[in-house]
Each structure stands twice: as C-alpha cells, then as structure tokens.
C-alpha atoms as a PDB file:
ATOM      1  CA  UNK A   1     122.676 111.374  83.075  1.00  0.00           C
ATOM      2  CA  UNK A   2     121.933 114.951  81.335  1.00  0.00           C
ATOM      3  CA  UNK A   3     123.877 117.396  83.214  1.00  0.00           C
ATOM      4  CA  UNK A   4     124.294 119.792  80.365  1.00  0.00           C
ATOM      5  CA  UNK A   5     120.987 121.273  81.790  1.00  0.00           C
ATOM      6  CA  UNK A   6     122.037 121.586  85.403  1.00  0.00           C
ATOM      7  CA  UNK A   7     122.919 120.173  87.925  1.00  0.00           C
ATOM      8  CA  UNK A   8     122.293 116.337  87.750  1.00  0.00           C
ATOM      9  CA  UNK A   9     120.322 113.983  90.774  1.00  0.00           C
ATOM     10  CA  UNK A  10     119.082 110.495  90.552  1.00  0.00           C
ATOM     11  CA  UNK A  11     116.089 108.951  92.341  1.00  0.00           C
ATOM     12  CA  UNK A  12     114.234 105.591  92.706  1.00  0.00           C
ATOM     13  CA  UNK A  13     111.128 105.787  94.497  1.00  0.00           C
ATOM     14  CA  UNK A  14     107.858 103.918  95.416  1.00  0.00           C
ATOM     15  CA  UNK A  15     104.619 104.590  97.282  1.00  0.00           C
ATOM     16  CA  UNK A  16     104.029 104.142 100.902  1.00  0.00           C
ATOM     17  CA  UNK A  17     100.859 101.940 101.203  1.00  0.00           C
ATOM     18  CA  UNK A  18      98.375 103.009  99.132  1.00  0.00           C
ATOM     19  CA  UNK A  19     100.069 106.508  99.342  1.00  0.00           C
ATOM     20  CA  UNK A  20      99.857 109.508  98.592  1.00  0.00           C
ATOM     21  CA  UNK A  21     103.545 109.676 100.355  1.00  0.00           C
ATOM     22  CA  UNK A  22     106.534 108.849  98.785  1.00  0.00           C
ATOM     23  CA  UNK A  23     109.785 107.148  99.956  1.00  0.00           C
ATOM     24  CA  UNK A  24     113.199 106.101  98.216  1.00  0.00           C
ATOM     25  CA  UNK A  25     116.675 107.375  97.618  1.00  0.00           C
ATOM     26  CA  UNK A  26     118.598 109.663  95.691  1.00  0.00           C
ATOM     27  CA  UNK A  27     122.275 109.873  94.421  1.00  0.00           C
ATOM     28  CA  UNK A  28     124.253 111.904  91.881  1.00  0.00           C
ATOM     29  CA  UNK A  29     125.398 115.584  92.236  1.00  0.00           C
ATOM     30  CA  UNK A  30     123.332 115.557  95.864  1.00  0.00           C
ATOM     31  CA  UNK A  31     125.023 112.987  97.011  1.00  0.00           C
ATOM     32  CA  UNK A  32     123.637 109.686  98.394  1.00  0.00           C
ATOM     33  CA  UNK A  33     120.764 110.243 100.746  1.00  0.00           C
ATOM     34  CA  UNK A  34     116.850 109.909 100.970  1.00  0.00           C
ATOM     35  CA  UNK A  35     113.951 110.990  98.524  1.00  0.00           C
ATOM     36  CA  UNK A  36     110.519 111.870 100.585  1.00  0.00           C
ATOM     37  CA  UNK A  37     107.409 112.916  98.570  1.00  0.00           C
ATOM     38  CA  UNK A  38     104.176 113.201  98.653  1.00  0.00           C
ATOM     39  CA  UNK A  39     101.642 112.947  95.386  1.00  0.00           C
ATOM     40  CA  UNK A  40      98.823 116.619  95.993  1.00  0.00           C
ATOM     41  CA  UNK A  41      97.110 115.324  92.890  1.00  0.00           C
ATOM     42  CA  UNK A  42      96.629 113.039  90.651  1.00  0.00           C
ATOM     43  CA  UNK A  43      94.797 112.398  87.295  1.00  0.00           C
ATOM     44  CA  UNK A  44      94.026 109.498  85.554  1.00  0.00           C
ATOM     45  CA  UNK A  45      93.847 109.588  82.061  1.00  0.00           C
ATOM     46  CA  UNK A  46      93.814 107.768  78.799  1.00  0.00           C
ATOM     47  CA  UNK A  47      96.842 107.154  77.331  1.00  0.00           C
ATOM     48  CA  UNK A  48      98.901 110.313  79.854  1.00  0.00           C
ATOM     49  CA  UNK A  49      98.531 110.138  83.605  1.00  0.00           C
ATOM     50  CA  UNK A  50      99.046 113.735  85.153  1.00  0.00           C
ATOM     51  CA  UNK A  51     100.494 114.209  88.541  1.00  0.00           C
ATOM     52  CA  UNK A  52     101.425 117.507  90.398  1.00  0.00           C
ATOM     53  CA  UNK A  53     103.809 116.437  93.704  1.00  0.00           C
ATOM     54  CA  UNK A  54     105.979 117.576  96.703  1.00  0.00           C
ATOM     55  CA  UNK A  55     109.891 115.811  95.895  1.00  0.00           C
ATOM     56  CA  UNK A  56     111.944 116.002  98.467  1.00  0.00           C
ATOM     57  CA  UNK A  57     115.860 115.615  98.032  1.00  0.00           C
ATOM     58  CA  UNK A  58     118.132 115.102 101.034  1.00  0.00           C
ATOM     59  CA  UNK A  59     121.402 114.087  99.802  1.00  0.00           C
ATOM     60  CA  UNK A  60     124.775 114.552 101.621  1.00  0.00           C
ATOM     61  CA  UNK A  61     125.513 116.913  99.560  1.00  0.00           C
ATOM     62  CA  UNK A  62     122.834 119.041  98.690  1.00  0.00           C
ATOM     63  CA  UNK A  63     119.314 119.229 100.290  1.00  0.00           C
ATOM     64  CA  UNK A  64     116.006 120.527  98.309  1.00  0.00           C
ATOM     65  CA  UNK A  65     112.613 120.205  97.727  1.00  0.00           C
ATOM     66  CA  UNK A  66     110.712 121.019  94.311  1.00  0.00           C
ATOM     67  CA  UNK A  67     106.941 121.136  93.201  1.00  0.00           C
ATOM     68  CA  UNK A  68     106.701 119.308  90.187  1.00  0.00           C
ATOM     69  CA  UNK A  69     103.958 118.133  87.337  1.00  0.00           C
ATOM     70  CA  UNK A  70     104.332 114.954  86.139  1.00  0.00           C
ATOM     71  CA  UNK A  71     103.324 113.380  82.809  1.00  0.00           C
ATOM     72  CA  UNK A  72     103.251 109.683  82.758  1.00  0.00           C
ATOM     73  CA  UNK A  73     102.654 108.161  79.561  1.00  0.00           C
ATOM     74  CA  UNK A  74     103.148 103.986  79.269  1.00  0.00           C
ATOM     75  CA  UNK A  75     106.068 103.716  81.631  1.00  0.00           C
ATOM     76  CA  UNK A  76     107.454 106.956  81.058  1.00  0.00           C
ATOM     77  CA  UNK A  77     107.234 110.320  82.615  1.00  0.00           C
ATOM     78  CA  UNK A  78     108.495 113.491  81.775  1.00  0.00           C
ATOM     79  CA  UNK A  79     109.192 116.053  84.818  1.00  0.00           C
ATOM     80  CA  UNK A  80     109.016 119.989  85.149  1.00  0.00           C
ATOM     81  CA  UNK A  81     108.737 122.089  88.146  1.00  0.00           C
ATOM     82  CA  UNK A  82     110.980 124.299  90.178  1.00  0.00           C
ATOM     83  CA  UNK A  83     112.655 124.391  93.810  1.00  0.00           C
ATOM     84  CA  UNK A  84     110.502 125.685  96.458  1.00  0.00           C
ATOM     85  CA  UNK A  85     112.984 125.463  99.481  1.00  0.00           C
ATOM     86  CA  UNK A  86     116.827 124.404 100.262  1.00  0.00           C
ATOM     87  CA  UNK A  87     119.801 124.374  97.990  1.00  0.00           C
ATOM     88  CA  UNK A  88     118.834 126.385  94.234  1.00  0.00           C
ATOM     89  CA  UNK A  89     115.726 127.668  95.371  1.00  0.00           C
ATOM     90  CA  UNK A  90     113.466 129.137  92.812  1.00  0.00           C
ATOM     91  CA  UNK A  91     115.463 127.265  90.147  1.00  0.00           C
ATOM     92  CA  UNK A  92     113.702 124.989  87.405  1.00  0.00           C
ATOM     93  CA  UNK A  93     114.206 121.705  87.837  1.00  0.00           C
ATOM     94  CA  UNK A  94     113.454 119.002  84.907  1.00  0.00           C
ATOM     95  CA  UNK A  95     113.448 115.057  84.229  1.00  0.00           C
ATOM     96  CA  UNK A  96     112.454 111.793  83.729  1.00  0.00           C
ATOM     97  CA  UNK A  97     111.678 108.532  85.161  1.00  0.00           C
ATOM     98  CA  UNK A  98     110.834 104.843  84.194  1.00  0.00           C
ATOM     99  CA  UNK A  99     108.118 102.956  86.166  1.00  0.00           C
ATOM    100  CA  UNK A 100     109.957  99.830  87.270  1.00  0.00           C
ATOM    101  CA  UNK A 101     109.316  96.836  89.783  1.00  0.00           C
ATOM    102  CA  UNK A 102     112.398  97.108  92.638  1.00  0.00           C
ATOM    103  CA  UNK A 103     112.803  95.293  96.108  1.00  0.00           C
ATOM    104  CA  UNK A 104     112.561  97.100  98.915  1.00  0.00           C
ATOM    105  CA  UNK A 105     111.695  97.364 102.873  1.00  0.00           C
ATOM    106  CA  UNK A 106     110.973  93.315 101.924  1.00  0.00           C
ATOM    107  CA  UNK A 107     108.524  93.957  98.958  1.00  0.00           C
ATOM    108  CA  UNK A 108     108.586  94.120  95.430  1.00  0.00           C
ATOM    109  CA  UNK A 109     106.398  96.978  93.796  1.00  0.00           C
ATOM    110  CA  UNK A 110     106.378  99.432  91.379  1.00  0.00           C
ATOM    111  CA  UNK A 111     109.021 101.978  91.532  1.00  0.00           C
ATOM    112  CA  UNK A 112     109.852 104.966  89.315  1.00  0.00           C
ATOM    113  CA  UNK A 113     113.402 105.573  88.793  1.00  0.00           C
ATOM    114  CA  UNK A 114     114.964 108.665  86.826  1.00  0.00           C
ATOM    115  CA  UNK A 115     116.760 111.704  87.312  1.00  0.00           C
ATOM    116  CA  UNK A 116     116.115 115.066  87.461  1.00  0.00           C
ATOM    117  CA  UNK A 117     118.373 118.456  86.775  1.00  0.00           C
ATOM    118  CA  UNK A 118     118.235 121.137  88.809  1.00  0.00           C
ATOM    119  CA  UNK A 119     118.925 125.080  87.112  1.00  0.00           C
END
C-alpha cells in the first residue's frame, strides 16, 4: 500500500442486494473494523463507469466517512474525494480498487477491493 500520500486504509466491499448500500471491511492504518456505504449515483458508461458515494470507515483505530467519485474503467477504479465527518475531516482522501469475486455472508459476488489514503 501507498502511504507516502497519507495515511493508508484497506477495504473489500460488495453490494447489499441489488444496493445502493454497501457492506464489507476495512484494515490498515484504521485498524480492522467495518466499511458501510452507500452508492448516491451512478453512471453507466462506455468504456468508464462514474460513481459519486457515501464510504464509511469504522476501524478500531480510526473512524471516518468520505464523499467520493469513482471512476471505474474494466476492473479498475480510481478514487478521489475528501472526509466529510470523524477522524481527518476535511482532508482529501485518494485510491483504488479492483472489482473481484469474494465469499461472503454465504455468497460469492462481485467485490471491489483497494485502498484508499487519507491527507
């Protein structure tokens, strides 16, 4: 993981249902802990999928949430945004992800799993 940019958290996540909220977990300089988020809009396009979202970060050791925009392109995503409330506030947050298949809650589905610094 990046940390030369901030301060460094992981994530793997997946859709609840059909969606639009979010559920997974988190690790890395928050600590192990949940990830709760909910997609506010999304647009399809052709190759780059565009999605502006509510991530929520509750690790042990550090609790936030950001607003972020999302550009998905293939399976990859590039992240930007900034902390709205909790730990850093008003700090820039930015990442990445990988859409991947993972088990969970007894499923497989697709999953995105990245990381994302924070300052």
């Amino acid at each position: 993981m990046d940390t030369q940019s901030g301060i460094g958290a992981t994530f793997t996540k997946w859709m609840v249902g059909e969606g639009p909220e979010m559920a997974g977990v988190v690790g890395g300089a928050v600590g192990e802990g949940t990830y709760a988020g909910k997609v506010l809009e999304y647009i399809a396009g052709d190759p780059t999928v565009v999605v502006e979202a509510r991530y929520q970060f509750n690790g042990t050791a550090r609790a936030f949430t950001a607003l972020v925009h999302v550009e998905q392109t293939g399976l990859q995503a590039v992240i930007t945004g900034v902390v709205t409330d909790g730990w850093a506030k008003g700090s820039p947050v930015k990442g990445k992800y990988t859409e991947i298949k993972c088990d969970h809650d007894g499923m497989t589905t697709d999953c995105w799993q990245g990381t994302l610094a924070v300052g």
